[in-house]
Protein backbone atom coordinates (compact mmCIF):
# COMPACT_ATOMS: atom_id res chain seq x y z
CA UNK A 1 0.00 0.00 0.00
CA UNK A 2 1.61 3.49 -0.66
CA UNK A 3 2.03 6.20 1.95
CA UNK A 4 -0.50 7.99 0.02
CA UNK A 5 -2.92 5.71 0.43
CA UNK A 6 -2.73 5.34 3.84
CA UNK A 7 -2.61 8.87 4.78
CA UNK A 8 -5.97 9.40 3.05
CA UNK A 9 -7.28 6.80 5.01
CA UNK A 10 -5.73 8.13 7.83
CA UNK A 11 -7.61 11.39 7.32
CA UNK A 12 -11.07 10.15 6.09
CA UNK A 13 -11.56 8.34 8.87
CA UNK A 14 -10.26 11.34 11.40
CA UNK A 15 -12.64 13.62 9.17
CA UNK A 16 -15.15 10.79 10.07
CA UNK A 17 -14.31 10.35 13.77
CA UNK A 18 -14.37 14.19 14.99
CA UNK A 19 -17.39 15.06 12.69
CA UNK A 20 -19.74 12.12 13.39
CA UNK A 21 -18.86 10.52 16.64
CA UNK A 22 -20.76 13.87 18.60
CA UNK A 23 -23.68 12.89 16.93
CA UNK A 24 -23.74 9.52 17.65
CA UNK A 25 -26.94 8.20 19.84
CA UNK A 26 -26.60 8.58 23.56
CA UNK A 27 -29.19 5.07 23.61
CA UNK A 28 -27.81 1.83 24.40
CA UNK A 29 -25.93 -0.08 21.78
CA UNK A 30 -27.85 -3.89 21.31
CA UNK A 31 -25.81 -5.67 23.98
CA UNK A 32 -25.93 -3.07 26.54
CA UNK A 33 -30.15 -2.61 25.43
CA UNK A 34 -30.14 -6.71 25.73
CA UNK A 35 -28.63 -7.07 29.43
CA UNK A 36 -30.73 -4.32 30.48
CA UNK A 37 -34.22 -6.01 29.39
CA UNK A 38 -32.83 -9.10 30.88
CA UNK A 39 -31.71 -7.72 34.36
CA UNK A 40 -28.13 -8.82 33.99
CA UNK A 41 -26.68 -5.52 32.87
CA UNK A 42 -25.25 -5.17 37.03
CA UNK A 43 -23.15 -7.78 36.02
CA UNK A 44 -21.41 -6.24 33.96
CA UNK A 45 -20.34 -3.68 36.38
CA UNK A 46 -17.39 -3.86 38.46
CA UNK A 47 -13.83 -2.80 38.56
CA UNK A 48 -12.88 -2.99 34.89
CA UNK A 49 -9.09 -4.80 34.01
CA UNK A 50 -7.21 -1.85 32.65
CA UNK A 51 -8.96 1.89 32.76
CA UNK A 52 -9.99 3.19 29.42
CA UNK A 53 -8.12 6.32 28.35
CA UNK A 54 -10.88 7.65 27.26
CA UNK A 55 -13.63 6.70 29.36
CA UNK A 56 -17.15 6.84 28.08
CA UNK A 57 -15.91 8.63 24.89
CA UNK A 58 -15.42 11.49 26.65
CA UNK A 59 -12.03 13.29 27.17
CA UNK A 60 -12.04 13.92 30.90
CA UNK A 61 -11.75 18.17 31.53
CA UNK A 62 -13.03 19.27 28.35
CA UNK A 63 -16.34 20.94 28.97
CA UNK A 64 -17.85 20.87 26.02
CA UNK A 65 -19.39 17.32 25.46
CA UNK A 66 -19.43 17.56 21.72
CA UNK A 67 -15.81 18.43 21.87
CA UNK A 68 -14.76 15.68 24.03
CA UNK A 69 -16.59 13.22 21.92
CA UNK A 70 -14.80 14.43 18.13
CA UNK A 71 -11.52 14.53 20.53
CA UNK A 72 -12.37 11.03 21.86
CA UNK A 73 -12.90 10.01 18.11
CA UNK A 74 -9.54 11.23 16.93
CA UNK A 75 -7.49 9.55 20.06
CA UNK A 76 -9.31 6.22 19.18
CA UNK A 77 -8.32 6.64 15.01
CA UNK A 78 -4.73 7.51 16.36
CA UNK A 79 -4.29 4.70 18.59
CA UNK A 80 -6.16 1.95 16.31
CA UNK A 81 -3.75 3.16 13.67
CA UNK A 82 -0.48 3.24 15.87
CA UNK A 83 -1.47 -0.24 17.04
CA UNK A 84 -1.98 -1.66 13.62
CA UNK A 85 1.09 0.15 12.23
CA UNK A 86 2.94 -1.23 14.96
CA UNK A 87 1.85 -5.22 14.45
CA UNK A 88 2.27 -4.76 11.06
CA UNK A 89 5.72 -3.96 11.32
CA UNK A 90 6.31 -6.56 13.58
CA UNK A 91 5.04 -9.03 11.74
CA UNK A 92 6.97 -7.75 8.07
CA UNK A 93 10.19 -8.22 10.67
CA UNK A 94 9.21 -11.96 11.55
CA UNK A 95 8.34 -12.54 8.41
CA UNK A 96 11.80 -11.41 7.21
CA UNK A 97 13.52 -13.13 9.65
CA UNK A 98 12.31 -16.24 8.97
CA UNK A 99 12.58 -16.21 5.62
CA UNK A 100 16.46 -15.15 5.88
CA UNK A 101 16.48 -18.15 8.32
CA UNK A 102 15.56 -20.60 5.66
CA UNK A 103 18.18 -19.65 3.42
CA UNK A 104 21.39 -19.79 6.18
């Protein structure tokens, strides 16, 4: 894929993140909507693993809710990318290492 390529992506789906994500529904996604119905949304509660960085998709200390949301849309497109770049360079690296191990 060329560097051109991925920057566009890069962008559209910033462009995406901080315009859309403050309109997004404040309702209940399907699983949360399903537990709730049920009665077994409480368990679901409880001290999560690791703390979200961006809890509730809202950037803690910004007032403006709208705000926090597009910000909290552009930190998740940066770290999903980072992460991905990241793997995939891991992974080009294994893969060239074991290739160069095949030929010694």
């Amino acid at each position: 894929m060329k560097t051109r390529e991925i920057i566009f992506g890069i962008l559209a789906a910033l462009v995406l993140a901080v315009f859309l994500s403050p309109f997004a529904s404040e309702h209940p996604d399907g699983l949360e909507r399903v537990a709730e119905d049920h009665g077994f949304i409480e368990r679901g509660e409880g001290e999560p693993a690791v703390d979200a960085p961006v809890p509730d998709y809202v950037v803690p200390g910004v007032k403006n809710e709208k705000m926090a949301t597009a910000l909290a849309g552009a930190l998740g497109v940066v770290i999903v990318f980072a992460a991905g770049y990241g793997a995939a360079r891991l992974l080009v690296r294994s893969a060239k290492s074991g290739r160069a191990q095949k030929r010694g």
